[in-house]
PDB file of N, CA and C in Angstrom:
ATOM      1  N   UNK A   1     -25.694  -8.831 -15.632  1.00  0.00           N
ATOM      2  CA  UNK A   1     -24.974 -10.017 -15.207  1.00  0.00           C
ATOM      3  C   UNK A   1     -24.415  -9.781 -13.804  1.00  0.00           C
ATOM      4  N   UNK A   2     -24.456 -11.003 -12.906  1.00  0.00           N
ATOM      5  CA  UNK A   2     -23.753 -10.813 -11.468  1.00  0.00           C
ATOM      6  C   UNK A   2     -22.668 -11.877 -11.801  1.00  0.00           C
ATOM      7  N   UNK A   3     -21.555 -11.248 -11.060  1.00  0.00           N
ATOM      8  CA  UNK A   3     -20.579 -12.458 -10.943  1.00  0.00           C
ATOM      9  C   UNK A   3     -20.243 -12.302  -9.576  1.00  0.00           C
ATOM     10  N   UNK A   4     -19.903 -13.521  -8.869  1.00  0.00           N
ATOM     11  CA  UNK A   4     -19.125 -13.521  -7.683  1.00  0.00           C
ATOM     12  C   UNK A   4     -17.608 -13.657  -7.638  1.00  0.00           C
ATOM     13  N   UNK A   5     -17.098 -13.125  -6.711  1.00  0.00           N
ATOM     14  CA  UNK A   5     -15.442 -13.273  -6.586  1.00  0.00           C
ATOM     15  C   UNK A   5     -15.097 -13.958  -5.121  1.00  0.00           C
ATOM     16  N   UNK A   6     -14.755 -14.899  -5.088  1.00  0.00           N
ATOM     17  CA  UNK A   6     -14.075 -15.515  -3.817  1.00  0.00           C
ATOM     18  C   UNK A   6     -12.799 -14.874  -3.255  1.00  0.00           C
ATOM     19  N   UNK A   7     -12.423 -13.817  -2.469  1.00  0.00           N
ATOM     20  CA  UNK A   7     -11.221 -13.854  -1.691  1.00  0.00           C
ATOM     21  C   UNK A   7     -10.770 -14.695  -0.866  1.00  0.00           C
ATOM     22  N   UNK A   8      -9.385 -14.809  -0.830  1.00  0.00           N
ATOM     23  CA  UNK A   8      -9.142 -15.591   0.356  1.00  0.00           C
ATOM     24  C   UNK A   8      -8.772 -14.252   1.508  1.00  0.00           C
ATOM     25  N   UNK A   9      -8.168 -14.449   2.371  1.00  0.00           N
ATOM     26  CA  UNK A   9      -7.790 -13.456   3.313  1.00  0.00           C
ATOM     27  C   UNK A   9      -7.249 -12.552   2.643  1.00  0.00           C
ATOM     28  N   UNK A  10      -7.845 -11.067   2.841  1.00  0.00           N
ATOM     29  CA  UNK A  10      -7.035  -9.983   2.472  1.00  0.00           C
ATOM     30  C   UNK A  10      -6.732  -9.140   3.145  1.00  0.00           C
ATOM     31  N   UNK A  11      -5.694  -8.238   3.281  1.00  0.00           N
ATOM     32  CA  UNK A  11      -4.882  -7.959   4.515  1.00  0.00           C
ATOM     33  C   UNK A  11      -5.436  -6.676   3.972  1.00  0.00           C
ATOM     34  N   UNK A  12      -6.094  -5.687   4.884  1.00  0.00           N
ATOM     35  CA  UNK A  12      -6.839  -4.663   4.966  1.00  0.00           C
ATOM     36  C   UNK A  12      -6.810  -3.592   6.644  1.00  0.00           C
ATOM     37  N   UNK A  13      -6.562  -2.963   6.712  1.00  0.00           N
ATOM     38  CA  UNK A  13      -7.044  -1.931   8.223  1.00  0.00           C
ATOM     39  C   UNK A  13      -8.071  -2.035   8.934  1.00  0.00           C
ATOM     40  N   UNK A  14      -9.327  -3.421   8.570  1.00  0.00           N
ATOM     41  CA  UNK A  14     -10.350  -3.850   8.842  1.00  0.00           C
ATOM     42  C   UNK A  14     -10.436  -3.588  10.482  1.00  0.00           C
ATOM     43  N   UNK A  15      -9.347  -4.119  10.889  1.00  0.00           N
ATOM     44  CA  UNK A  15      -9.275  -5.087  12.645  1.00  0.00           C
ATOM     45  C   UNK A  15      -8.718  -4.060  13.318  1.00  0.00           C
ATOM     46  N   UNK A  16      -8.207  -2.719  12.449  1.00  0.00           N
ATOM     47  CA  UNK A  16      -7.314  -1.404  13.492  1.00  0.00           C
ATOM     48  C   UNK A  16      -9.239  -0.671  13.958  1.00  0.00           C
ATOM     49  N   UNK A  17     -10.350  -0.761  13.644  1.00  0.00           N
ATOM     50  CA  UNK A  17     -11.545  -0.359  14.460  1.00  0.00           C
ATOM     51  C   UNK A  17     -12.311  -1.491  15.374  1.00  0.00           C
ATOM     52  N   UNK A  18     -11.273  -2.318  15.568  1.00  0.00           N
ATOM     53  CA  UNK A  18     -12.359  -3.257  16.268  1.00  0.00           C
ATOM     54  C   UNK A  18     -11.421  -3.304  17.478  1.00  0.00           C
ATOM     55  N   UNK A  19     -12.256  -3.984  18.102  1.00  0.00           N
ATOM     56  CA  UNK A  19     -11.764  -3.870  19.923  1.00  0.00           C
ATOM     57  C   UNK A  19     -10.882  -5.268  20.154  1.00  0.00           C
ATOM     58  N   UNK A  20      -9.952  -5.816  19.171  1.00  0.00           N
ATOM     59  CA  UNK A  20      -9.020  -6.756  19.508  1.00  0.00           C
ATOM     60  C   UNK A  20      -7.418  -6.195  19.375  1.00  0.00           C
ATOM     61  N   UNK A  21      -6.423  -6.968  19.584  1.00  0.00           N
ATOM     62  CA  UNK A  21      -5.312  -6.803  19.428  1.00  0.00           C
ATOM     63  C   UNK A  21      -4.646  -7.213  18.007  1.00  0.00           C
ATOM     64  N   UNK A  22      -5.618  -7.532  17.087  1.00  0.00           N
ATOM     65  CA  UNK A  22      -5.364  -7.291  15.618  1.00  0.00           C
ATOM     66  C   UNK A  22      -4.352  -8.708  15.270  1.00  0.00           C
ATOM     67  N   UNK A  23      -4.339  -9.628  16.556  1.00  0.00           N
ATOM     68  CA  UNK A  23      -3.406 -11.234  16.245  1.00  0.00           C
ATOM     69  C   UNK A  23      -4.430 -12.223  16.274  1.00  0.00           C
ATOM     70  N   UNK A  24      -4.939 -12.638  15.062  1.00  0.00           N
ATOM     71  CA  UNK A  24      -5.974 -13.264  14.913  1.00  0.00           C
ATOM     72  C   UNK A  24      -5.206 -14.776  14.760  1.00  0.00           C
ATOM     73  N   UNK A  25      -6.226 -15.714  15.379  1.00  0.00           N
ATOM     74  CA  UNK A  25      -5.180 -17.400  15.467  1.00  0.00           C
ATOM     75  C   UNK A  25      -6.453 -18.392  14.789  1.00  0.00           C
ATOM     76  N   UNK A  26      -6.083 -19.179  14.170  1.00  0.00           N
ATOM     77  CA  UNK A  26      -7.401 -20.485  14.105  1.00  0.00           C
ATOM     78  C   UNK A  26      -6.656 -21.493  14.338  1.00  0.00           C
ATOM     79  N   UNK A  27      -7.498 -22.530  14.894  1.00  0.00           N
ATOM     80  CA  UNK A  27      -7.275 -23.460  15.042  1.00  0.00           C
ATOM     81  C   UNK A  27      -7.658 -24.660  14.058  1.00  0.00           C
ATOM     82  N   UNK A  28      -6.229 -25.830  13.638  1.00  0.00           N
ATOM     83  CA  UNK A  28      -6.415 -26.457  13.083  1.00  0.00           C
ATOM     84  C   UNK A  28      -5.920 -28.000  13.627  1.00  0.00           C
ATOM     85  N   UNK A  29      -7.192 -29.177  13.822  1.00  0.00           N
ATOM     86  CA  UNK A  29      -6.924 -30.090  14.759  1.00  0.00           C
ATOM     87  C   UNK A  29      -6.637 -29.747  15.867  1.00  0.00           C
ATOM     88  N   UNK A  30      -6.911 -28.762  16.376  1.00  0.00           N
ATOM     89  CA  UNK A  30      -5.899 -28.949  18.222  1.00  0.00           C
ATOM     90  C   UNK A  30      -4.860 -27.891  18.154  1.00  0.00           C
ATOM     91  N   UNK A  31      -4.880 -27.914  17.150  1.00  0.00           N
ATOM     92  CA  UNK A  31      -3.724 -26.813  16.877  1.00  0.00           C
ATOM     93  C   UNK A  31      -3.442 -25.516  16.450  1.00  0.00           C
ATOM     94  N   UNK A  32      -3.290 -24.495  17.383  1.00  0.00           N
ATOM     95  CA  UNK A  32      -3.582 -22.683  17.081  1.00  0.00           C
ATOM     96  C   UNK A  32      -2.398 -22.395  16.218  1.00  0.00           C
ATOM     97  N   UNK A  33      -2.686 -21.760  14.943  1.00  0.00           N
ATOM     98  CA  UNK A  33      -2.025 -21.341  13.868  1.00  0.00           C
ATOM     99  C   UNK A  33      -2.435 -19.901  13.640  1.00  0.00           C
ATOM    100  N   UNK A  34      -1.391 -18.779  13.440  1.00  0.00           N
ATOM    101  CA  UNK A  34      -1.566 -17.516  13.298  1.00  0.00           C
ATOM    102  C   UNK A  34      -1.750 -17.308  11.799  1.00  0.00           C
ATOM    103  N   UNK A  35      -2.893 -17.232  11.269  1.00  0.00           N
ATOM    104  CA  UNK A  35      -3.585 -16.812  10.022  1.00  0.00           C
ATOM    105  C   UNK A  35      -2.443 -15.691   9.164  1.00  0.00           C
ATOM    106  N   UNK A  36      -2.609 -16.053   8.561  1.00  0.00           N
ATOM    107  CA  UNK A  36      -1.550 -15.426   7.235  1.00  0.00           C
ATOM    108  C   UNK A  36      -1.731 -13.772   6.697  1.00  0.00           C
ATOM    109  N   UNK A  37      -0.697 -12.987   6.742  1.00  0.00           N
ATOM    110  CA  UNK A  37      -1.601 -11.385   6.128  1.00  0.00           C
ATOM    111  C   UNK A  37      -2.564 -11.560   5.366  1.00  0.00           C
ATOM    112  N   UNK A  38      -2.441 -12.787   4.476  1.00  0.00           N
ATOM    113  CA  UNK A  38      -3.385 -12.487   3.405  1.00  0.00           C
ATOM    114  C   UNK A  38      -2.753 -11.479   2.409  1.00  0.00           C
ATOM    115  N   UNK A  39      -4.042 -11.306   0.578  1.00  0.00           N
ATOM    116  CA  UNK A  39      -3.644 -11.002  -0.198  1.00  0.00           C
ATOM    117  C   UNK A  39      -3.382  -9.507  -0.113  1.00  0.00           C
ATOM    118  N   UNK A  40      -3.121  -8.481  -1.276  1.00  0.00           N
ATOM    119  CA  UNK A  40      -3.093  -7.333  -0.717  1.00  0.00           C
ATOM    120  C   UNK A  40      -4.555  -6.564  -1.999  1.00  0.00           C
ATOM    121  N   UNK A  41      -5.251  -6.099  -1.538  1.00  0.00           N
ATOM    122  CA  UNK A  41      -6.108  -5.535  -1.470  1.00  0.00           C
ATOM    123  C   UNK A  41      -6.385  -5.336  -3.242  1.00  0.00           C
ATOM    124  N   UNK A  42      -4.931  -5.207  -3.899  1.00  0.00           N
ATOM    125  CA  UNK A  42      -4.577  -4.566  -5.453  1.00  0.00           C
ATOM    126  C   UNK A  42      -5.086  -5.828  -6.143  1.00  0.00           C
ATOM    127  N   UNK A  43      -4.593  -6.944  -5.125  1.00  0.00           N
ATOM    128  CA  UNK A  43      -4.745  -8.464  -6.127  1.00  0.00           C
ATOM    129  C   UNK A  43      -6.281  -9.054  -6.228  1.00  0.00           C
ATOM    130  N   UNK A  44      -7.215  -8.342  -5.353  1.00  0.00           N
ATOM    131  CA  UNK A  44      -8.266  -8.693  -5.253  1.00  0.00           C
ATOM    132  C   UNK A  44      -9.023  -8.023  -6.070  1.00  0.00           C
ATOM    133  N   UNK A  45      -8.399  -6.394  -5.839  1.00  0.00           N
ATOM    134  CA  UNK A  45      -9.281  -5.965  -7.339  1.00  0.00           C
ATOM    135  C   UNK A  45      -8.960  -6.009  -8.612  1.00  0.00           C
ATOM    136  N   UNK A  46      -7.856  -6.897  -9.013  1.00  0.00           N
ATOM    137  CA  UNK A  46      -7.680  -7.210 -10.103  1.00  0.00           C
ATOM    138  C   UNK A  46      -8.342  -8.236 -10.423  1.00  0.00           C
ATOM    139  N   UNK A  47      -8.629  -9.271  -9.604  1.00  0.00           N
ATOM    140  CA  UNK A  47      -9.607 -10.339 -10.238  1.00  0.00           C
ATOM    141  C   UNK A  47     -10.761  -9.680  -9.980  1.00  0.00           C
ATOM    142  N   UNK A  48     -11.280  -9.079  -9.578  1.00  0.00           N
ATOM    143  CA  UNK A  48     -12.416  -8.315  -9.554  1.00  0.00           C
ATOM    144  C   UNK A  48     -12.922  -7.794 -11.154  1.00  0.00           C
ATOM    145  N   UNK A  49     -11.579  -7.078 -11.554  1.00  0.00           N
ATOM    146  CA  UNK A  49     -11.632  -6.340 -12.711  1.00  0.00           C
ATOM    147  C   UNK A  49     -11.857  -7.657 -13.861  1.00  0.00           C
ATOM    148  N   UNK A  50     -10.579  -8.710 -13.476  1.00  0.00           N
ATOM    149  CA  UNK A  50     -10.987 -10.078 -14.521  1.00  0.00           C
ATOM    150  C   UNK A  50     -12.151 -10.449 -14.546  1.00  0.00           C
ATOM    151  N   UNK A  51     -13.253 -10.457 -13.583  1.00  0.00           N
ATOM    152  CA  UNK A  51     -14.516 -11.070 -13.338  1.00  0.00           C
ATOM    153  C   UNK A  51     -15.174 -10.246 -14.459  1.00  0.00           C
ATOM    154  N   UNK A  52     -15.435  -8.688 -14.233  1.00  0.00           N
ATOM    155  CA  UNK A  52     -15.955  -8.073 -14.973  1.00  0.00           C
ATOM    156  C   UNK A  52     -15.927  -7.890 -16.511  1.00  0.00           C
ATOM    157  N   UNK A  53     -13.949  -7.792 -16.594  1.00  0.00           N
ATOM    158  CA  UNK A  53     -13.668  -7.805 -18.016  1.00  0.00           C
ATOM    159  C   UNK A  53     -14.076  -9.251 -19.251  1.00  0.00           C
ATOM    160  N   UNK A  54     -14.107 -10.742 -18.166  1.00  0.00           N
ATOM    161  CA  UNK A  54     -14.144 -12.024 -18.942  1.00  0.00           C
ATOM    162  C   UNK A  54     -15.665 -12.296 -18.688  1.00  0.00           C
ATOM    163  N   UNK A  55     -16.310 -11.407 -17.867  1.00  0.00           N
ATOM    164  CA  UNK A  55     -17.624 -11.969 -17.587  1.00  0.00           C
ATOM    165  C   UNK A  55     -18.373 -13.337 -17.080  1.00  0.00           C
ATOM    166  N   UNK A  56     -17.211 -13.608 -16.474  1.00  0.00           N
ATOM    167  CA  UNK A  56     -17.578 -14.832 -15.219  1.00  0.00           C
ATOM    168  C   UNK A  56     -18.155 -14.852 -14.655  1.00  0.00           C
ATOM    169  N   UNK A  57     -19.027 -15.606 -14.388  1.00  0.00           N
ATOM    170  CA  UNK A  57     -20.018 -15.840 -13.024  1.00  0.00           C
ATOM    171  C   UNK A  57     -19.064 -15.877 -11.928  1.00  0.00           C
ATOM    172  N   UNK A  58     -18.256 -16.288 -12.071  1.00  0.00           N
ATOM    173  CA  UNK A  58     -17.693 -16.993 -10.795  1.00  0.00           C
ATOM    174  C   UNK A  58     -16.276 -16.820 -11.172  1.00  0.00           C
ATOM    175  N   UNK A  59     -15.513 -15.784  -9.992  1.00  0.00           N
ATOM    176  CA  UNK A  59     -14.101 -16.104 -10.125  1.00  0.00           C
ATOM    177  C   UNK A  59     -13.075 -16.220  -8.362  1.00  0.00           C
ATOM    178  N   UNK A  60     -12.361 -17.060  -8.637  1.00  0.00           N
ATOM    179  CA  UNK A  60     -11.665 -17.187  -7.218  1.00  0.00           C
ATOM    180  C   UNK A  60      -9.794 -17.008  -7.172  1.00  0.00           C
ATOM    181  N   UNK A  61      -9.909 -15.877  -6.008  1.00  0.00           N
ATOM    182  CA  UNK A  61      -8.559 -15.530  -6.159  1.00  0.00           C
ATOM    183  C   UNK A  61      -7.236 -16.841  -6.162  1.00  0.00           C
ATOM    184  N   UNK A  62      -7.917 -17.988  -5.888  1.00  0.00           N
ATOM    185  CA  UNK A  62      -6.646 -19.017  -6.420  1.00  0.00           C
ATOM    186  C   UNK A  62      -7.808 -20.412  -6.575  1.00  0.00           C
ATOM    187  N   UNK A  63      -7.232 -20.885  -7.806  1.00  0.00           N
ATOM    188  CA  UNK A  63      -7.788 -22.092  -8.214  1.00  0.00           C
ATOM    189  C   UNK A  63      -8.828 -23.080  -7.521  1.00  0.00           C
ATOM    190  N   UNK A  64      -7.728 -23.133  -6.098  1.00  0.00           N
ATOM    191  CA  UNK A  64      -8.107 -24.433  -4.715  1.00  0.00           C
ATOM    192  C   UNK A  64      -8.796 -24.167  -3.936  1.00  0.00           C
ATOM    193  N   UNK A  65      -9.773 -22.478  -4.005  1.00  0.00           N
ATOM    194  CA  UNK A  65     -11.044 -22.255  -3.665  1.00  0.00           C
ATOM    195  C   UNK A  65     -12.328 -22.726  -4.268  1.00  0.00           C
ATOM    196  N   UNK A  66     -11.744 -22.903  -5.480  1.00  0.00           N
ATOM    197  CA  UNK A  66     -13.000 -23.547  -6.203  1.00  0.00           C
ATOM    198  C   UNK A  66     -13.457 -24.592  -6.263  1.00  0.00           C
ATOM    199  N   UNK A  67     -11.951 -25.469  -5.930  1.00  0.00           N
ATOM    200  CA  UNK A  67     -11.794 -27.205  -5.845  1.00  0.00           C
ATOM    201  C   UNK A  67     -11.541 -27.303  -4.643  1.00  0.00           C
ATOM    202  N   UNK A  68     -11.453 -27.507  -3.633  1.00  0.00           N
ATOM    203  CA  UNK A  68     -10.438 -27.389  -2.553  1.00  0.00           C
ATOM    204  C   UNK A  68     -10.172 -28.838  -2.096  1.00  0.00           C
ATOM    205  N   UNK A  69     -10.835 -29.729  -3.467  1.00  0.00           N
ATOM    206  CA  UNK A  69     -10.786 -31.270  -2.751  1.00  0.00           C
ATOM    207  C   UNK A  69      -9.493 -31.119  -3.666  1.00  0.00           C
ATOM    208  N   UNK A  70      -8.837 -30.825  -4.086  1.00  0.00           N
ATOM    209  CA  UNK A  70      -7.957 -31.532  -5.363  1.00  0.00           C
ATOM    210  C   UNK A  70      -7.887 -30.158  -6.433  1.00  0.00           C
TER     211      UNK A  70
END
């Protein structure tokens, strides 16, 4: 069986090997917003572990990834 897991942002040491200043911004409408730490690394492999233990195809670290209309 494969299951997938959706993260949202997870706050990781990813960006301390890359050649930026580690202040990542997106823009929303027109408008630059500084992106959130994100989850911490423990919470991701716990739904990880839920994926495996409930045998989901499909699991997402919060609900409104799955729906995101509603």
């Amino acid at each position: 069986m494969v299951s997938i897991v959706y993260p949202y942002i997870t706050h990781t040491d990813f960006e301390a090997n890359t050649l930026t200043d580690g202040n990542f911004d997106w823009v929303d409408g027109g408008e630059a917003r500084q992106l959130t730490p994100g989850d911490s690394p423990e919470h991701i492999a716990r739904k990880i572990l839920e994926a495996i233990e409930d045998g989901q195809a499909e699991i997402f670290a919060y609900a409104w990834i799955g729906n995101p209309r509603g």
